[in-house]
C-alpha atoms as a PDB file:
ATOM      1  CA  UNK A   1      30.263 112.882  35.207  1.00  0.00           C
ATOM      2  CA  UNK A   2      31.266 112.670  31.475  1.00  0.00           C
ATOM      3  CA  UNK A   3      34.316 113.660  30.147  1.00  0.00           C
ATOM      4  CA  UNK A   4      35.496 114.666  26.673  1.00  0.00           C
ATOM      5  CA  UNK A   5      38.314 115.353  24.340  1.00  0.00           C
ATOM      6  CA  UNK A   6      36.754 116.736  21.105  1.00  0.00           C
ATOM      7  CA  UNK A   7      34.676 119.852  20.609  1.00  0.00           C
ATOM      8  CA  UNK A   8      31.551 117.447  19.017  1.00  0.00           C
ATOM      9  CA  UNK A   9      31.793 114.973  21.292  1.00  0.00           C
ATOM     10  CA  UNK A  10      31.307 118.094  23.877  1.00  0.00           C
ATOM     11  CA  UNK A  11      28.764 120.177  21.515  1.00  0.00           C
ATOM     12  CA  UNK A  12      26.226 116.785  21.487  1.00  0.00           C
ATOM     13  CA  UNK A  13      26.449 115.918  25.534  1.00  0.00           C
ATOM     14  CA  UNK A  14      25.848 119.701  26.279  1.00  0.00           C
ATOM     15  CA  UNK A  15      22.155 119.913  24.153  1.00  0.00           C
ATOM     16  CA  UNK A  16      20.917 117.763  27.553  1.00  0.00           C
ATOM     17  CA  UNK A  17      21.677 121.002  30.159  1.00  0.00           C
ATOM     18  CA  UNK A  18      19.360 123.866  29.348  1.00  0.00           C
ATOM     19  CA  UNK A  19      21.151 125.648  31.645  1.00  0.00           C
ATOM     20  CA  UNK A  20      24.495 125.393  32.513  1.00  0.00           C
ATOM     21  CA  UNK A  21      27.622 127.182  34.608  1.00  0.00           C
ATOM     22  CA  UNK A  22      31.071 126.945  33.305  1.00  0.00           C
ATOM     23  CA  UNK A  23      34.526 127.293  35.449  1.00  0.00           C
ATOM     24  CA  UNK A  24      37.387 127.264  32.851  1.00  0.00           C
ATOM     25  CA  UNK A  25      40.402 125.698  34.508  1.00  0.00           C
ATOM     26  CA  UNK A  26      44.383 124.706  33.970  1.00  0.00           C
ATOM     27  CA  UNK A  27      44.090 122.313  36.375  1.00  0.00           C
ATOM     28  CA  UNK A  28      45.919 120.849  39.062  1.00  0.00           C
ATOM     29  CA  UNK A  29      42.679 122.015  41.067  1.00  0.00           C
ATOM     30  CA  UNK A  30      42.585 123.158  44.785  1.00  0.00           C
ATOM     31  CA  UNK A  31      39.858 124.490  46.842  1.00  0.00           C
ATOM     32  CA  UNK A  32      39.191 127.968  45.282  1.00  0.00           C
ATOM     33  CA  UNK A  33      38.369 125.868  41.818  1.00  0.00           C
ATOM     34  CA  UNK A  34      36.131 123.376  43.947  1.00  0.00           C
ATOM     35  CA  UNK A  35      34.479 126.032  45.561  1.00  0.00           C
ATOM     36  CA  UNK A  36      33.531 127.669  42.010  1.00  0.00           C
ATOM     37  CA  UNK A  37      32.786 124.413  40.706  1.00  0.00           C
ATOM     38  CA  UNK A  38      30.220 123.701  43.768  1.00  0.00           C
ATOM     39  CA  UNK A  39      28.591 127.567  43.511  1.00  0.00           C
ATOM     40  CA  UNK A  40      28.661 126.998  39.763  1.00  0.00           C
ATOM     41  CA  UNK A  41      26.467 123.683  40.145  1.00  0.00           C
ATOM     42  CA  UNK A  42      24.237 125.517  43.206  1.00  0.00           C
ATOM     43  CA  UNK A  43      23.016 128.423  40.964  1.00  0.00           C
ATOM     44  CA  UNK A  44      22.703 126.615  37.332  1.00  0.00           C
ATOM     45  CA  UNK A  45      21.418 122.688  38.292  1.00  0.00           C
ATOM     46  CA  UNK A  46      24.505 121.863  36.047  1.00  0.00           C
ATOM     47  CA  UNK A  47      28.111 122.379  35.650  1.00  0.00           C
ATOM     48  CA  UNK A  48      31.073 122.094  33.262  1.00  0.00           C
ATOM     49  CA  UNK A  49      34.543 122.274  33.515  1.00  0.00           C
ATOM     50  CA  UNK A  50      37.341 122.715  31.554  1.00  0.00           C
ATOM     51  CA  UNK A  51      40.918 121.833  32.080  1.00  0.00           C
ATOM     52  CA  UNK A  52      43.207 122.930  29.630  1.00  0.00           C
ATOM     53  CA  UNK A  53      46.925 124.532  29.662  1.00  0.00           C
ATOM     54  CA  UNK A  54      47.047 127.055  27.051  1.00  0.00           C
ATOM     55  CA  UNK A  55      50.268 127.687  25.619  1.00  0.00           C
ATOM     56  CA  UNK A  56      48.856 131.064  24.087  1.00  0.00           C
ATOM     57  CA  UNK A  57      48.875 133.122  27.290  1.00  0.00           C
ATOM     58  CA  UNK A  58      52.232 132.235  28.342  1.00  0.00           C
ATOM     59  CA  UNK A  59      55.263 133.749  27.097  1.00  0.00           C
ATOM     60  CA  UNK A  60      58.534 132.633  25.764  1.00  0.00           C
ATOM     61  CA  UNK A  61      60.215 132.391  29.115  1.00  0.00           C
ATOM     62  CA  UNK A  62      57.724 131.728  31.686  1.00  0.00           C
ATOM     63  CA  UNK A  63      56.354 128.296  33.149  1.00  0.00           C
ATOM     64  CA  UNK A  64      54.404 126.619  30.339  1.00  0.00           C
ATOM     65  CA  UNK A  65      56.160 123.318  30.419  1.00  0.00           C
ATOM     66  CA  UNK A  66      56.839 123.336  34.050  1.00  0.00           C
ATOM     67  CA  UNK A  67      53.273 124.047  35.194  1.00  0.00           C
ATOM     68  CA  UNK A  68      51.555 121.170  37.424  1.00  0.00           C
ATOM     69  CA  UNK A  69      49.613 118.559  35.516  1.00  0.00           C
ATOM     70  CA  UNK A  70      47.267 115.853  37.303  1.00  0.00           C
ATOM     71  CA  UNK A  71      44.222 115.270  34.996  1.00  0.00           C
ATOM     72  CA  UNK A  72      43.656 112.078  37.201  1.00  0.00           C
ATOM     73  CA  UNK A  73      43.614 113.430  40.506  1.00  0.00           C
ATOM     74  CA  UNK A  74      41.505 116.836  38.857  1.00  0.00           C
ATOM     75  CA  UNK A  75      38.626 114.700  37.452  1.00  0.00           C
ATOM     76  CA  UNK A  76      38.376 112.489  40.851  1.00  0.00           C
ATOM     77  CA  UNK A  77      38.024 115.629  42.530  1.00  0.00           C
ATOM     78  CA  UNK A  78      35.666 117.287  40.019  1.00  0.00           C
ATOM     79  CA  UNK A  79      33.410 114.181  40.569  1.00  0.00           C
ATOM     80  CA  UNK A  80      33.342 114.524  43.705  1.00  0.00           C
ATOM     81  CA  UNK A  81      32.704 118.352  43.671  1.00  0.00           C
ATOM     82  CA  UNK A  82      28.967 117.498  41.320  1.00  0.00           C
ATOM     83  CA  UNK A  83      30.920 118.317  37.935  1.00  0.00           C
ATOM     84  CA  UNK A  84      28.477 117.079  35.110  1.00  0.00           C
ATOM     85  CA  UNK A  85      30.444 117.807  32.041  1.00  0.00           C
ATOM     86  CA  UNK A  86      34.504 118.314  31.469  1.00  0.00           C
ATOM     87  CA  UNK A  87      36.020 119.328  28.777  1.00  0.00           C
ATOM     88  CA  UNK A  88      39.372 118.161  28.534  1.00  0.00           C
ATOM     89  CA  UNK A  89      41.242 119.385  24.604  1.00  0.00           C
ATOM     90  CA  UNK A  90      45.016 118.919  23.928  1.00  0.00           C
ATOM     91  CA  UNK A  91      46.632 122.028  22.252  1.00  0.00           C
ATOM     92  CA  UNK A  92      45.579 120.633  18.658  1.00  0.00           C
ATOM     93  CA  UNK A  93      41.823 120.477  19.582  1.00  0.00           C
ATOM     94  CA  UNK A  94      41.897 124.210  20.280  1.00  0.00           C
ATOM     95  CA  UNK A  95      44.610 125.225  18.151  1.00  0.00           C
ATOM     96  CA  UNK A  96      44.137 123.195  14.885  1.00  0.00           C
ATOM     97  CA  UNK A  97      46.965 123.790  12.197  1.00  0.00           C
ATOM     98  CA  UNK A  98      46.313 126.664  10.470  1.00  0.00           C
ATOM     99  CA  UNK A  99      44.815 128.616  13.283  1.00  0.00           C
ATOM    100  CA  UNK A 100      45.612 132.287  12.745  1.00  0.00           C
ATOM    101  CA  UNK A 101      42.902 134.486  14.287  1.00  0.00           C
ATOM    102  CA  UNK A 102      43.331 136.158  18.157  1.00  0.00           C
ATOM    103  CA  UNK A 103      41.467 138.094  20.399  1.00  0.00           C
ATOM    104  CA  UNK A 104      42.813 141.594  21.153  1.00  0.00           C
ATOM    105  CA  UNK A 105      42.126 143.638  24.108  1.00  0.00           C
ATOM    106  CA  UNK A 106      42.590 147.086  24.854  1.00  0.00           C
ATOM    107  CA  UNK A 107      42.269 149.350  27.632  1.00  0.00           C
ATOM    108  CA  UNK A 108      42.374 147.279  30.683  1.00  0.00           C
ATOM    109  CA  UNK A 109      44.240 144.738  29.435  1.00  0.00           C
ATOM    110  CA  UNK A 110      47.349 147.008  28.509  1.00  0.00           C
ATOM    111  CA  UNK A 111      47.758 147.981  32.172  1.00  0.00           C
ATOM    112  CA  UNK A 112      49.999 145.784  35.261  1.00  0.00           C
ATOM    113  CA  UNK A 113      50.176 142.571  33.630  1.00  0.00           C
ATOM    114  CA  UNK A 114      49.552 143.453  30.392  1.00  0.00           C
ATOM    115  CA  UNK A 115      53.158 145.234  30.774  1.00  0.00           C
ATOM    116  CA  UNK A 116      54.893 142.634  32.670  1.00  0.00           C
ATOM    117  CA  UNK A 117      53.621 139.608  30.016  1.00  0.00           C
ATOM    118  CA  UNK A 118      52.820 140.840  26.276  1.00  0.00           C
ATOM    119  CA  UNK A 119      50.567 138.767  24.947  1.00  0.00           C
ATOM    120  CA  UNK A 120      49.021 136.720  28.070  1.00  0.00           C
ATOM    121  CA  UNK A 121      45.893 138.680  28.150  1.00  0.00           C
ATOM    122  CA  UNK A 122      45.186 137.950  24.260  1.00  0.00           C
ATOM    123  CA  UNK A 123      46.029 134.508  25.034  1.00  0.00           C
ATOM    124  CA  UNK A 124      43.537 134.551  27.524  1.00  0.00           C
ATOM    125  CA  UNK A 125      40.905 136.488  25.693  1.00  0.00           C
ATOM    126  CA  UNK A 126      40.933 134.140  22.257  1.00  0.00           C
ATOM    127  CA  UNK A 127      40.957 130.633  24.699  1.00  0.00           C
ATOM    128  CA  UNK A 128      38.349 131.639  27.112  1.00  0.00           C
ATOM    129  CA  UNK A 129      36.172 133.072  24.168  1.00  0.00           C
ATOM    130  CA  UNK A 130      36.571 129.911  21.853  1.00  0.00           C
ATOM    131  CA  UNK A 131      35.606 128.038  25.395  1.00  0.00           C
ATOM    132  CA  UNK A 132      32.271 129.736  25.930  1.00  0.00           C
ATOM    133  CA  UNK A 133      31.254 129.634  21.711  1.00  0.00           C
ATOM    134  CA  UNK A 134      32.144 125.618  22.755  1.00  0.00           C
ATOM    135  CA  UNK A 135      30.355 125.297  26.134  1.00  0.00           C
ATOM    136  CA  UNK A 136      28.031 127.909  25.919  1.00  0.00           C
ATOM    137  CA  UNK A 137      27.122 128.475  28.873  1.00  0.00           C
ATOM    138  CA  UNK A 138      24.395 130.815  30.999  1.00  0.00           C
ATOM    139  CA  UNK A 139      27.285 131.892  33.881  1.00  0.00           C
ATOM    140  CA  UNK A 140      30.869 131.347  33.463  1.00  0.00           C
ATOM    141  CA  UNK A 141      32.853 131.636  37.215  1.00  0.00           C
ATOM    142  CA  UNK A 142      35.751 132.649  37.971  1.00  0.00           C
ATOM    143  CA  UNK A 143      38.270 133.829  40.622  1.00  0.00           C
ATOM    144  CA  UNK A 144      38.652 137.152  42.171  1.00  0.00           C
ATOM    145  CA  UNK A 145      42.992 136.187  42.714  1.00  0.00           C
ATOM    146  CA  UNK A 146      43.100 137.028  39.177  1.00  0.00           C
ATOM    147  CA  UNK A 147      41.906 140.576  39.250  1.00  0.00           C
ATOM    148  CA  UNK A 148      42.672 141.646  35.732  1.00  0.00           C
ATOM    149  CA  UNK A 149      41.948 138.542  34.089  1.00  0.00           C
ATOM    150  CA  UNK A 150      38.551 138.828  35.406  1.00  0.00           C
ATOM    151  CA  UNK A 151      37.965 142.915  34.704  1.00  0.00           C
ATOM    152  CA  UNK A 152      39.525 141.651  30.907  1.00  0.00           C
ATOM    153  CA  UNK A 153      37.031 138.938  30.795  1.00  0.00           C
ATOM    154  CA  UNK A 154      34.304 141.236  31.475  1.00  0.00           C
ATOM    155  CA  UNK A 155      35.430 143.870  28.863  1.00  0.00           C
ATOM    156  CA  UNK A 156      35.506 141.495  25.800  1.00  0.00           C
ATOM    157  CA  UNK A 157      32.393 139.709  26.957  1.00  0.00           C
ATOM    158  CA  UNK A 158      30.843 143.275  26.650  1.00  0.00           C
ATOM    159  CA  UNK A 159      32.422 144.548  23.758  1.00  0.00           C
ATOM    160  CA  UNK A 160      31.961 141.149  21.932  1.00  0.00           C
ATOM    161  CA  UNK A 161      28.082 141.010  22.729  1.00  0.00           C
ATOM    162  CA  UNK A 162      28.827 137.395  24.147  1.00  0.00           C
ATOM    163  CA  UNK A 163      25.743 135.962  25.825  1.00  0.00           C
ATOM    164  CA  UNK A 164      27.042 134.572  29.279  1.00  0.00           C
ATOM    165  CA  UNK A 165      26.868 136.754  32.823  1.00  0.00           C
ATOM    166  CA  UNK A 166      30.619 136.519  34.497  1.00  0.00           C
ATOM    167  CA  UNK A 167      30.331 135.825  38.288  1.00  0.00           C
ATOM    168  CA  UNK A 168      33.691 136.803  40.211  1.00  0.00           C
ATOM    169  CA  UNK A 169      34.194 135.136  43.660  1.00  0.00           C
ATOM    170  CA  UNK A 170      35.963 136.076  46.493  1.00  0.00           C
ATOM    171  CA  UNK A 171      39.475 134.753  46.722  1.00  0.00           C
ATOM    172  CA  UNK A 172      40.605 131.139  48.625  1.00  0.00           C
ATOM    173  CA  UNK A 173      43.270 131.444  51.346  1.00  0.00           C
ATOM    174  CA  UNK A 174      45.097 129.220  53.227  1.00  0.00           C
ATOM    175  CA  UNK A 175      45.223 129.479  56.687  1.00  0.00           C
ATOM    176  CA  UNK A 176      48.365 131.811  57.255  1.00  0.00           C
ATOM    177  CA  UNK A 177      46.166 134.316  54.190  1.00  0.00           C
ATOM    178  CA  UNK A 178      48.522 132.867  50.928  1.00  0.00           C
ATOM    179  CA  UNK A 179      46.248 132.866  48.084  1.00  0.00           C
ATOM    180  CA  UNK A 180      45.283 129.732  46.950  1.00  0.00           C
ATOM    181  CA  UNK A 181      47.000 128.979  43.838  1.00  0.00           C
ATOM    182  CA  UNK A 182      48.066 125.689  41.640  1.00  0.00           C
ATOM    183  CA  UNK A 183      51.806 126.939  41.360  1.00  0.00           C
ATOM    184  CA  UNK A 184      52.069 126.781  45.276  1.00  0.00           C
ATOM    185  CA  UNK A 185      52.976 123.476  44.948  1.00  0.00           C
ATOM    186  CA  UNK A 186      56.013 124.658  43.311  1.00  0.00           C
ATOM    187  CA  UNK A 187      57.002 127.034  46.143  1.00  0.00           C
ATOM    188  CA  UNK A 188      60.489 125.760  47.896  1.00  0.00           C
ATOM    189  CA  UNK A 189      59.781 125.291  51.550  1.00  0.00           C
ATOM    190  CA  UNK A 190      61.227 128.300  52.410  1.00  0.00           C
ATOM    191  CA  UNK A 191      59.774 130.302  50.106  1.00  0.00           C
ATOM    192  CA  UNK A 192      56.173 128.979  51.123  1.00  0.00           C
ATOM    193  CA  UNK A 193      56.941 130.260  54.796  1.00  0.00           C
ATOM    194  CA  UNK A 194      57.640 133.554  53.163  1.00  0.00           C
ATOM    195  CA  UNK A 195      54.882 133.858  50.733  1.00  0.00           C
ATOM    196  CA  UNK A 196      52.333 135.160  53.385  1.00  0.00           C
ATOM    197  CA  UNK A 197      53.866 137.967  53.349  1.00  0.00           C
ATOM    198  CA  UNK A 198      51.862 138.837  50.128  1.00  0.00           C
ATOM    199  CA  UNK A 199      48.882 138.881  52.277  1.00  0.00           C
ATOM    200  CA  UNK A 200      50.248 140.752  54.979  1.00  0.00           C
ATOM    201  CA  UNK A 201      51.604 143.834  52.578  1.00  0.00           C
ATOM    202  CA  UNK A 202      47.954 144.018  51.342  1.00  0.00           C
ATOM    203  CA  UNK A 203      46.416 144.173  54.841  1.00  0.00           C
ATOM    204  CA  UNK A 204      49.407 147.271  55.745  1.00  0.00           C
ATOM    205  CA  UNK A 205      48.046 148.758  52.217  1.00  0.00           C
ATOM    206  CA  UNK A 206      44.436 148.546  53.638  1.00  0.00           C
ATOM    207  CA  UNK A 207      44.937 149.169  57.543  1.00  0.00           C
ATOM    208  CA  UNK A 208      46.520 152.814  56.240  1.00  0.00           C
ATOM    209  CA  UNK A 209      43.843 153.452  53.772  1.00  0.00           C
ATOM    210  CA  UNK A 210      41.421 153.199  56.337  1.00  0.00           C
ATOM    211  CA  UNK A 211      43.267 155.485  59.007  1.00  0.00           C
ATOM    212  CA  UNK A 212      43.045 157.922  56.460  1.00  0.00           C
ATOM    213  CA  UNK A 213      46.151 157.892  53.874  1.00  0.00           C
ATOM    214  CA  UNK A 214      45.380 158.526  50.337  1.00  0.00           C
ATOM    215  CA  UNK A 215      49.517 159.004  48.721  1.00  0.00           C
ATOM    216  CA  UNK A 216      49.616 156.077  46.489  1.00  0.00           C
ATOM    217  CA  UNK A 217      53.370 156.481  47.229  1.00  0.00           C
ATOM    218  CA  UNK A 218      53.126 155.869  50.522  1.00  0.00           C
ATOM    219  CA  UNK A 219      50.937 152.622  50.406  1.00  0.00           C
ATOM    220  CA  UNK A 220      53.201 151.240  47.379  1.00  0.00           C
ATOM    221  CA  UNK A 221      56.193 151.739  49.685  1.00  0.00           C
ATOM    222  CA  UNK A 222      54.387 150.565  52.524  1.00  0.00           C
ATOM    223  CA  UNK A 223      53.654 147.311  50.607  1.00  0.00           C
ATOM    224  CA  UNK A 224      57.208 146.898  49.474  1.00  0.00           C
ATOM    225  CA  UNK A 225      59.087 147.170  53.134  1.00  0.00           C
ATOM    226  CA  UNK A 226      56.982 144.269  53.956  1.00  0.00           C
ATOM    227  CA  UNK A 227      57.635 142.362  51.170  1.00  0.00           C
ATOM    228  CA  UNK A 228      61.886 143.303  51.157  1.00  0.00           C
ATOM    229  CA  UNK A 229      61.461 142.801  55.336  1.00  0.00           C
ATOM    230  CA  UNK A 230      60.090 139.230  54.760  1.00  0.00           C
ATOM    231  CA  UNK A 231      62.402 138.421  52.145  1.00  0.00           C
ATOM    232  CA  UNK A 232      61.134 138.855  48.933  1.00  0.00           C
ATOM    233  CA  UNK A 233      62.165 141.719  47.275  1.00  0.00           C
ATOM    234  CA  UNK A 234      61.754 140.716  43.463  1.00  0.00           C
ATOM    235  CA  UNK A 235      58.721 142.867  43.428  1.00  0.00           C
ATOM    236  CA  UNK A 236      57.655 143.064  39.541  1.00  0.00           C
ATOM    237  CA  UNK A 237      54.483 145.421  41.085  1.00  0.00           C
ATOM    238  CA  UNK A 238      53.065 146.578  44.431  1.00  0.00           C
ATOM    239  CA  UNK A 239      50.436 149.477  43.376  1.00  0.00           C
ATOM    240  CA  UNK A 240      46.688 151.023  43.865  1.00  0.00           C
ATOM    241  CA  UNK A 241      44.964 151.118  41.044  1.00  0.00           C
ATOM    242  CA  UNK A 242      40.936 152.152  39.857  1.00  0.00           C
ATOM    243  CA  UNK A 243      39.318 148.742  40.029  1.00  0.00           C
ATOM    244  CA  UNK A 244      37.651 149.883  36.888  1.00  0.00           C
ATOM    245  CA  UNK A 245      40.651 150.724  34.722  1.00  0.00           C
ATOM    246  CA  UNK A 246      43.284 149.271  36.417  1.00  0.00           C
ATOM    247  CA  UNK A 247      45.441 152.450  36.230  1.00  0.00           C
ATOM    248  CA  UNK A 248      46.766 154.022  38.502  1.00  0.00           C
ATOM    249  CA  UNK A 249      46.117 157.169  40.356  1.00  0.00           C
ATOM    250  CA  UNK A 250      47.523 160.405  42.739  1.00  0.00           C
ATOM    251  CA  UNK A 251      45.910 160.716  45.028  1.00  0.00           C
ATOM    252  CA  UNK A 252      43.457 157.661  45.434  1.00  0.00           C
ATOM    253  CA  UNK A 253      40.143 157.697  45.156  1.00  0.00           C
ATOM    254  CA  UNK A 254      37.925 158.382  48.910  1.00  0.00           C
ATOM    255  CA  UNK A 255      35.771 155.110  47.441  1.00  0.00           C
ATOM    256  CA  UNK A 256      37.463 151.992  49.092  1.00  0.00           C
ATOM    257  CA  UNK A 257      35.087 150.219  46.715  1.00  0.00           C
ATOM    258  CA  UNK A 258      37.068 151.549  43.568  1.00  0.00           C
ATOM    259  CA  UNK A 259      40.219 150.684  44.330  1.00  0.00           C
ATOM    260  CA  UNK A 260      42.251 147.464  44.376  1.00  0.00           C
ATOM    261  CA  UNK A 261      45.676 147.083  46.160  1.00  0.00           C
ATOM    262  CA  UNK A 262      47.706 144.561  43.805  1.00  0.00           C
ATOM    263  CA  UNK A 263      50.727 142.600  44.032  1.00  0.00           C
ATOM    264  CA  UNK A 264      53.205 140.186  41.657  1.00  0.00           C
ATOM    265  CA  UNK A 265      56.075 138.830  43.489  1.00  0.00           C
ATOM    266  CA  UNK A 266      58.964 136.437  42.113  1.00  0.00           C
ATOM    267  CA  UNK A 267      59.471 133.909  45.113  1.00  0.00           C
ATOM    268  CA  UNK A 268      62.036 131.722  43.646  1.00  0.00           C
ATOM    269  CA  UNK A 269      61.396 130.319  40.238  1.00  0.00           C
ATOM    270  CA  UNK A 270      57.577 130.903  41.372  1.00  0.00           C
ATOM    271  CA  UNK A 271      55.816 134.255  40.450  1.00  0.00           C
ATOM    272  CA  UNK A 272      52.580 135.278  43.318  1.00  0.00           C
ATOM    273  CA  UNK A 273      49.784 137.381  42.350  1.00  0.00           C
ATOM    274  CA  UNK A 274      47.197 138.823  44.642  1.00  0.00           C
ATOM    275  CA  UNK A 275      44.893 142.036  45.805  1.00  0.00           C
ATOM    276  CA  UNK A 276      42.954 142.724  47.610  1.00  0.00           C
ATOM    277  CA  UNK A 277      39.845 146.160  47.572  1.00  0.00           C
ATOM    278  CA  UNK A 278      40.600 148.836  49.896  1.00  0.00           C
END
């Protein structure tokens, strides 16, 4: 496994891959990244990994600083995992002085999180772009937790022309259904026995779509009284949306397959995502 800081020294080890996967990271890695990085190396011969914290998608007041950082313990695991290349930039690699140009996305991107973080998804869009003109990869992977992310991700790719197929794979849970995630870690103890609770709204949201129920109103509400019963009722969205457009609509669709149940929850100092398709 090689590992580099600069974009050349990156550019000049990557001419030996003809084909290669790609799983952009932020590190602190846990299973769901492994298991990309391991499907990732299964369908391409090769694989490459970034791990980089980028201060562009987070806002003023969110968790930038605080964010877990391990780049030891990440590239011991991405050995073991078959990682070939890793990519590892500070801020200034990515962001040289000077720097002036981001990615805007519409549509999609102004919907759920778009409206409870301005600016993430651009953040996102102009990093994970400037990774793929770096890595240049065939398939880029990534995880179905973040929902939007990935449905933004496939809208610039497309509207952009961008050469690489975006694979989306199915979420990582622990045991008790918490979506794997590298801000767990910050969860208070008693918040972690609470955060479950995320999974067990979305399965209410689903068990009443399939007996029949198609008020969005009634599954949102159905979502929050689990949420408020298990203790956490800083609920910044419980919705249905079009897994297409991410908006949301009254009555839902009959086609479980186009609609996503999603949830952000504050537990703590800690803010949960997760969905899950109807």
């Amino acid at each position: 496994m090689q590992v580099f800081e600069t974009i050349e020294a990156f550019r000049a080890a990557r001419t030996a891959y003809p084909t290669l996967g790609f799983v952009p990271t932020m590190g602190f890695l846990h299973e769901g990244h492994l298991g990309l990085v391991r499907r990732a190396k299964a369908e391409n011969g090769a694989v490459a990994v970034s791990i980089f914290v980028n201060p562009t998608q987070f806002g003023p007041n969110e968790d930038y600083a605080s964010y877990p950082r391990d780049p030891e313990r990440d590239l011991a695991l991405l050995k073991e995992a078959g990682a070939d290349l890793v990519f590892l930039p500070t801020p200034d690699v990515l962001y040289p002085s000077g720097a002036v140009t981001r990615i805007e996305v519409g549509g999609v991107a102004e919907e759920l999180e778009g409206q409870s973080r301005p600016g993430h998804f651009s953040g996102v869009a102009t990093v994970v772009t400037k990774l793929f003109n770096i890595v240049q990869p065939q398939r880029a992977y990534f995880g179905q937790k973040d929902a939007q992310q990935c449905a933004v991700v496939r809208r610039f790719v497309a509207d952009l022309d961008i050469p690489v197929e975006i694979v989306v794979c199915e979420i990582a849970r622990e045991a008790d259904g918490l979506a794997r995630s590298s801000r767990n870690v910050r969860l208070t103890t008693e918040n972690r026995q609470k955060a479950p609770a995320l999974f067990q709204a979305l399965q209410e949201a689903a068990g009443l779509f399939r007996n029949g129920e198609r008020d969005v109103d009634v599954l949102e509400n159905a979502m929050r009284a689990v949420l408020t019963e298990a203790g956490l009722p800083d609920i910044d969205y419980a919705t249905v949306v079009n897994a297409d457009t991410f908006r949301r609509e009254q009555p839902c669709s009959d086609n479980a397959l186009a609609l996503l149940a999603l949830l952000a929850v504050r537990a703590g100092e800690v803010r949960l995502i997760d969905n899950m398709p109807l």
